[in-house]
C-alpha atoms as a PDB file:
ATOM      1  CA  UNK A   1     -15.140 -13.248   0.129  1.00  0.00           C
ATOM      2  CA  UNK A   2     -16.053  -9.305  -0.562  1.00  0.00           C
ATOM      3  CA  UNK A   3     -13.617  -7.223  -1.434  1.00  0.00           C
ATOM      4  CA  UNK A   4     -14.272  -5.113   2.083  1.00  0.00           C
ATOM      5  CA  UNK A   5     -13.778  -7.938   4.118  1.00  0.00           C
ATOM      6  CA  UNK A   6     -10.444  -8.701   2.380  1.00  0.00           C
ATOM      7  CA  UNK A   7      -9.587  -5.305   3.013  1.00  0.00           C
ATOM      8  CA  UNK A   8     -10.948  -5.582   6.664  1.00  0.00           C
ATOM      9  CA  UNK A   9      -8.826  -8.654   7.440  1.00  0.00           C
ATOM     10  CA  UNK A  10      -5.907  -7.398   5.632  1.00  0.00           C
ATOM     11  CA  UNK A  11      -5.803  -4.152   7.889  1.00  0.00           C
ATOM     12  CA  UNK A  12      -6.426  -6.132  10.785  1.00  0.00           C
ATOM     13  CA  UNK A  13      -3.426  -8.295  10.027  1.00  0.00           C
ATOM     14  CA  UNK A  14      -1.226  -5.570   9.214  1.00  0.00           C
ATOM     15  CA  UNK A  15      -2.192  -3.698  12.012  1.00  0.00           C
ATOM     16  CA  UNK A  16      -1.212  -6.962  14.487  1.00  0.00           C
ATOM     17  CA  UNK A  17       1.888  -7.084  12.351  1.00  0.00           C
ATOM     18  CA  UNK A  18       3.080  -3.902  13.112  1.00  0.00           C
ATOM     19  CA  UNK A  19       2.100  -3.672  16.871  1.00  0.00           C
ATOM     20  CA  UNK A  20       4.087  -7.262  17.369  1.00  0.00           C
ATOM     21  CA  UNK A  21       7.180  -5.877  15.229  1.00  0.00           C
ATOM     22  CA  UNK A  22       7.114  -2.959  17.356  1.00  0.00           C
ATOM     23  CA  UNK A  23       7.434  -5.245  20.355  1.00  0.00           C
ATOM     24  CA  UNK A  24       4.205  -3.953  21.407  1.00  0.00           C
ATOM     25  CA  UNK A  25       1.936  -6.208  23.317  1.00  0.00           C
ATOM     26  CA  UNK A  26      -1.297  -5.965  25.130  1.00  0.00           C
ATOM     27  CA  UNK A  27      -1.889  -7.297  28.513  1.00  0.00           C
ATOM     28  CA  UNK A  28      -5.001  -8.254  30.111  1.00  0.00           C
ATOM     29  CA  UNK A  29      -6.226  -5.158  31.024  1.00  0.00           C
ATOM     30  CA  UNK A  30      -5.919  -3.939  27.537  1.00  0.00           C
ATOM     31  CA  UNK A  31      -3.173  -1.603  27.379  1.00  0.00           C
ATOM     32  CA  UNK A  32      -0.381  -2.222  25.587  1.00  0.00           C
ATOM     33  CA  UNK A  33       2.822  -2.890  26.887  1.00  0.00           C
ATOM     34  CA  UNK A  34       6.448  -2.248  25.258  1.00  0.00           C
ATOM     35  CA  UNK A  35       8.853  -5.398  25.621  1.00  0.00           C
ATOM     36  CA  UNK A  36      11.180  -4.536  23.840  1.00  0.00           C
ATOM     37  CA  UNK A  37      14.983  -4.100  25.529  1.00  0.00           C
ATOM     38  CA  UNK A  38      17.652  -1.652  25.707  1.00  0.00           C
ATOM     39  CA  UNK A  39      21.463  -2.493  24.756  1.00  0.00           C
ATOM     40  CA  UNK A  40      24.234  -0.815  24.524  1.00  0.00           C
ATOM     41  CA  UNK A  41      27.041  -0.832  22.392  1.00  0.00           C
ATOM     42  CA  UNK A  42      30.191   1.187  21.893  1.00  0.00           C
ATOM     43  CA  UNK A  43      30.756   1.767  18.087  1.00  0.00           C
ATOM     44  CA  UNK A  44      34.402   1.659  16.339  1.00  0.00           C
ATOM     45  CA  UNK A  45      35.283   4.593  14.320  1.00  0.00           C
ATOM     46  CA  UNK A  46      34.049   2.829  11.098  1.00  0.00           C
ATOM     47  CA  UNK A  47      30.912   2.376  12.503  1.00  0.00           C
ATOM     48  CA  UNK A  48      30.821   5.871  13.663  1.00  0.00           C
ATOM     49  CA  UNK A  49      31.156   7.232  10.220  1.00  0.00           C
ATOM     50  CA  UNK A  50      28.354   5.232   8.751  1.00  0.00           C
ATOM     51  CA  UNK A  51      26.190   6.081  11.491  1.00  0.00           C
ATOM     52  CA  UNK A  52      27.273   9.637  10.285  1.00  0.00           C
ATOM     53  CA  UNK A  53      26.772   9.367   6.026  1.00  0.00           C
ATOM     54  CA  UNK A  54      23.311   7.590   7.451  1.00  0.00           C
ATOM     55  CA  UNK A  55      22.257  10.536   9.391  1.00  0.00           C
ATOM     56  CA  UNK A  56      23.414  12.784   6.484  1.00  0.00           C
ATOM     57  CA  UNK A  57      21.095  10.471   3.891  1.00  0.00           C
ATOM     58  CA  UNK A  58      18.419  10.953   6.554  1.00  0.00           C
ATOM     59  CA  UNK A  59      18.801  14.530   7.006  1.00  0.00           C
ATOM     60  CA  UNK A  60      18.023  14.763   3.025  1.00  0.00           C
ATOM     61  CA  UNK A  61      15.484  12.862   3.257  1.00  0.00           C
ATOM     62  CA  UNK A  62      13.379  14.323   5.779  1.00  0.00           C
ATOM     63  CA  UNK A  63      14.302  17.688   4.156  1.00  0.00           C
ATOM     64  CA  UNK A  64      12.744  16.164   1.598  1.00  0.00           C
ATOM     65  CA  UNK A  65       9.615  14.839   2.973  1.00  0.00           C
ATOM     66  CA  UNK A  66       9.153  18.584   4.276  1.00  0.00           C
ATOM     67  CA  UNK A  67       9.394  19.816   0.726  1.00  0.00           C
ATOM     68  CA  UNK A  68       6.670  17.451  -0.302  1.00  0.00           C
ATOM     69  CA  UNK A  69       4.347  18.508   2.420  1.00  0.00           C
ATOM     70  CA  UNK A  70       4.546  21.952   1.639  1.00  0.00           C
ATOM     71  CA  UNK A  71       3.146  21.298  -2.050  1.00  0.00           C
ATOM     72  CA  UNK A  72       0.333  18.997  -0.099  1.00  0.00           C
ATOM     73  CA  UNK A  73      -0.298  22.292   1.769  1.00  0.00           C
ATOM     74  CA  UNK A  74      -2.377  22.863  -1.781  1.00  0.00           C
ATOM     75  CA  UNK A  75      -4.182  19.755  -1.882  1.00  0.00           C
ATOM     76  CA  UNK A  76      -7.449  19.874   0.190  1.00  0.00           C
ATOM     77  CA  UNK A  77      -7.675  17.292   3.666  1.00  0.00           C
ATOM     78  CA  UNK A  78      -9.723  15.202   1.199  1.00  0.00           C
ATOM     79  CA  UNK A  79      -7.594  14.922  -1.596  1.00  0.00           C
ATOM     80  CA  UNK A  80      -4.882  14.269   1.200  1.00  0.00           C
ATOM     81  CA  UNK A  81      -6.368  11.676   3.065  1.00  0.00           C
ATOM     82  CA  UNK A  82      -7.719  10.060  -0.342  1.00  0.00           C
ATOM     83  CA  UNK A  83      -4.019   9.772  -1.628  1.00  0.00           C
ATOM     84  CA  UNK A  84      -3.077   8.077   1.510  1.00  0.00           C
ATOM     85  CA  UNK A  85      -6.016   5.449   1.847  1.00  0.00           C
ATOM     86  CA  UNK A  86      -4.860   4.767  -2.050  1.00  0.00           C
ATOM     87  CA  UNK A  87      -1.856   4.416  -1.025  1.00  0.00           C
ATOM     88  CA  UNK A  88      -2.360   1.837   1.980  1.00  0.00           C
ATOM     89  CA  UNK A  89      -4.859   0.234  -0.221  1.00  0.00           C
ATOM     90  CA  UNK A  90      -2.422  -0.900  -3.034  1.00  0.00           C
ATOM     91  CA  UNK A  91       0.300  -1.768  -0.295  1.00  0.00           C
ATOM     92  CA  UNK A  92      -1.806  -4.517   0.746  1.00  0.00           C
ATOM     93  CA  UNK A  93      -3.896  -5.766  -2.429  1.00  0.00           C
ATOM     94  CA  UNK A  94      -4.041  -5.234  -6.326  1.00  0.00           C
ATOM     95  CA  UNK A  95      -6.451  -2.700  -7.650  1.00  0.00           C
ATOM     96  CA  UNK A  96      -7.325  -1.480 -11.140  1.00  0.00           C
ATOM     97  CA  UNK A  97      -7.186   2.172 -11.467  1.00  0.00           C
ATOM     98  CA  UNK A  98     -11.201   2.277 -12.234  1.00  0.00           C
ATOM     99  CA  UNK A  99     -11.362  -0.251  -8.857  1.00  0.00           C
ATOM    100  CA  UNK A 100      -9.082   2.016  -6.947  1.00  0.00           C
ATOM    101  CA  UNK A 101     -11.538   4.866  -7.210  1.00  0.00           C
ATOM    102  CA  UNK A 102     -14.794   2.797  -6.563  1.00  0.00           C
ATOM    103  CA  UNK A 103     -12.990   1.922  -3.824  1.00  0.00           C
ATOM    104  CA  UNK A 104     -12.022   5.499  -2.476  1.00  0.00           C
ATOM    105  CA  UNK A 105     -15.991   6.560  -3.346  1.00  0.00           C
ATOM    106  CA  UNK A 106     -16.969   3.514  -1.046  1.00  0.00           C
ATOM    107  CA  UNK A 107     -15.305   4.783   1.627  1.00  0.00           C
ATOM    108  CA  UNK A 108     -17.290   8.520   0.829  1.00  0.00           C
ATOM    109  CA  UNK A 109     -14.599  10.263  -1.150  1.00  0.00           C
ATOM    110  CA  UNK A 110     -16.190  12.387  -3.965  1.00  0.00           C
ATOM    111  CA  UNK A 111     -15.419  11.117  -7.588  1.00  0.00           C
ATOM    112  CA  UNK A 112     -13.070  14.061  -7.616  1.00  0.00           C
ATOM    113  CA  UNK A 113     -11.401  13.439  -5.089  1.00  0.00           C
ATOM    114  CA  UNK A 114     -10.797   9.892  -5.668  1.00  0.00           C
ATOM    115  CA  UNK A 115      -9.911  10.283  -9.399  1.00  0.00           C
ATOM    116  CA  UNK A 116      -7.348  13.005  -8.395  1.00  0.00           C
ATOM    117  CA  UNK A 117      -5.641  10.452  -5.820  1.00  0.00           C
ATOM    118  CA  UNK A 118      -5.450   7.885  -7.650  1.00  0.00           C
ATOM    119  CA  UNK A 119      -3.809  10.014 -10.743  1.00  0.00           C
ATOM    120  CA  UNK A 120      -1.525  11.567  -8.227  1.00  0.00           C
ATOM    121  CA  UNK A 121       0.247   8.574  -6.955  1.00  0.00           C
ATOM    122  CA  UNK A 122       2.773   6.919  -9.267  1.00  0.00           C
ATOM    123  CA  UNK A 123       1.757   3.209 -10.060  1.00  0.00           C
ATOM    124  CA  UNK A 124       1.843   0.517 -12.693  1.00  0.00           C
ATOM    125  CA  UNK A 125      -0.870  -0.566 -13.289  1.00  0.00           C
ATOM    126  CA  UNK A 126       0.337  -3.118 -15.534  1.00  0.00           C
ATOM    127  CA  UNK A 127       2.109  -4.516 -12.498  1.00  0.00           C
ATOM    128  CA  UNK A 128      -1.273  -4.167 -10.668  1.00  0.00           C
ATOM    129  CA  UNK A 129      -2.709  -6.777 -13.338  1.00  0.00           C
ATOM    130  CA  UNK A 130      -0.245  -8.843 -12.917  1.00  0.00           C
ATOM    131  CA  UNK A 131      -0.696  -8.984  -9.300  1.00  0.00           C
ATOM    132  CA  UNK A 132      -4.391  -9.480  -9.297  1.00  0.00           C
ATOM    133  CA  UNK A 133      -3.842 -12.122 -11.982  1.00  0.00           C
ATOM    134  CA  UNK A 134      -1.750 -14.341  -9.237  1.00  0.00           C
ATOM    135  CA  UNK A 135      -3.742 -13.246  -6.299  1.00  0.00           C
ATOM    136  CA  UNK A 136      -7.340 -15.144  -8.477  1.00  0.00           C
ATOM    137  CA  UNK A 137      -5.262 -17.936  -9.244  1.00  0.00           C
ATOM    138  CA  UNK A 138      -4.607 -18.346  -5.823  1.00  0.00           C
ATOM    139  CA  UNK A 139      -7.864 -18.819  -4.942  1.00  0.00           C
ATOM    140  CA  UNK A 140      -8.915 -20.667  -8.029  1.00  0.00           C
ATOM    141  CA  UNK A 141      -8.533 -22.035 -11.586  1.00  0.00           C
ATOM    142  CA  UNK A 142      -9.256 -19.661 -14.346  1.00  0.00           C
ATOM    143  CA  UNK A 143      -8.741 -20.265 -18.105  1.00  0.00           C
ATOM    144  CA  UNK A 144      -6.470 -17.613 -19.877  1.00  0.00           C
ATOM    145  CA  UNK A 145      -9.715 -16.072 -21.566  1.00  0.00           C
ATOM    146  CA  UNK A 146     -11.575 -16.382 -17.928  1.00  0.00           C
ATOM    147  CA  UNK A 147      -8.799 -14.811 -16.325  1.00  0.00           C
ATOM    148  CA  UNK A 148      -8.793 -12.005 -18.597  1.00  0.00           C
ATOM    149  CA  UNK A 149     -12.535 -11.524 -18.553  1.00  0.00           C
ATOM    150  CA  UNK A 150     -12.377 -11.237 -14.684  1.00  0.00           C
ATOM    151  CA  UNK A 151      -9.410  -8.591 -14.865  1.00  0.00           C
ATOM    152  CA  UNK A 152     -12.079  -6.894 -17.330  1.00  0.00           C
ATOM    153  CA  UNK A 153     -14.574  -6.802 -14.626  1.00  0.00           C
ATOM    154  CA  UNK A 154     -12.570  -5.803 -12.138  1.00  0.00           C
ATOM    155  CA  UNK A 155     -11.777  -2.367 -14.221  1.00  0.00           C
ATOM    156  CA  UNK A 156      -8.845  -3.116 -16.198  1.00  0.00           C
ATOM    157  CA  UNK A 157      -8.090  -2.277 -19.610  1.00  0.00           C
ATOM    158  CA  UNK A 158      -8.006  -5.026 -22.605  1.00  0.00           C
ATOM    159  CA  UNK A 159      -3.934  -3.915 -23.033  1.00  0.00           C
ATOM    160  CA  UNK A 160      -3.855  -4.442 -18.821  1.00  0.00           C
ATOM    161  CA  UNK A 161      -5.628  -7.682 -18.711  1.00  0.00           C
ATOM    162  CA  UNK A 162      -3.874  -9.236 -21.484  1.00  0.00           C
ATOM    163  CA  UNK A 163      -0.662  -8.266 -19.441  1.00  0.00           C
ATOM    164  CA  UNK A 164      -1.748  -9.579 -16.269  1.00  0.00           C
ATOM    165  CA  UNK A 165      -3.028 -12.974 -17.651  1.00  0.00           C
ATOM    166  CA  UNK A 166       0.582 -12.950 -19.546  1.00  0.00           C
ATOM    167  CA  UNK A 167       2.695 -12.083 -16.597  1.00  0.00           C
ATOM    168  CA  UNK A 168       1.211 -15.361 -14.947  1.00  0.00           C
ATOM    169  CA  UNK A 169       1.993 -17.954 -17.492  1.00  0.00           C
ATOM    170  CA  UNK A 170      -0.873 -17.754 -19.843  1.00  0.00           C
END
């Protein structure tokens, strides 16, 4: 199976993951339908002051996430929308950081902008070996030295792909 089809049945998946844990469903006629129900409940003054410390943690954190989009304000809509397909791209699959950007430029971001994304977002890409290590021997048996060849392919480094083959059992 290609690579885009993994990634085209993973986002399908997701996708039907998240309308269904949103209790959304679609009827018949195609338009989606909330099911989910209203309760209420009267809350005891403990419960009333961690509703309150969670509101304050929330307050921070939004104030937060408006801090980080003003420093996005100087990133361009492509080096914006490039972080965040990175970003949903390793929350579903393993990538190599030189698979990551082959990736982006499939999907018609410049090799600028996909090398900045994918040096802007924080990951491990150790941890990313190690992941893509389980995820082949999933599908199939690999030696330790075919294992690591195949993490080679896929755009690791030597250090990344000894890791990954490592972090597996080999």
């Amino acid at each position: 199976m290609s690579i885009m089809k993994k990634i085209t049945l993973a986002l399908a998946l997701s996708t039907t993951i998240a309308l269904l844990a949103t209790g959304c469903v679609f009827t018949p006629s195609g338009v989606p339908e909330d099911t989910t129900e209203t309760t209420i409940a009267v809350a005891t003054p403990s419960e009333t002051e961690a509703v309150e410390e969670a509101n304050v943690v929330e307050e921070a954190d939004e104030t937060e996430a408006v801090e980080e989009a003003e420093a996005d304000s100087d990133l361009t809509l492509a080096q914006q929308n490039a972080i965040g397909q990175a970003e949903s791209y390793l929350s579903f699959t393993a990538f190599s950081r030189e698979g990551l950007i082959e990736q982006l430029e499939y999907e018609g971001y410049s090799n600028a902008d996909a090398t900045f994304a994918v040096d802007a977002i924080n990951v491990d890409w150790n941890e990313q070996a190690a992941l893509q290590a389980e995820q082949y021997l999933e599908l199939m048996s690999f030696s330790r030295q075919g294992l690591i060849d195949q993490l080679l392919y896929e755009g690791f480094t030597q250090e990344q792909a000894e890791y990954g083959a490592s972090a597996v059992g080999y």
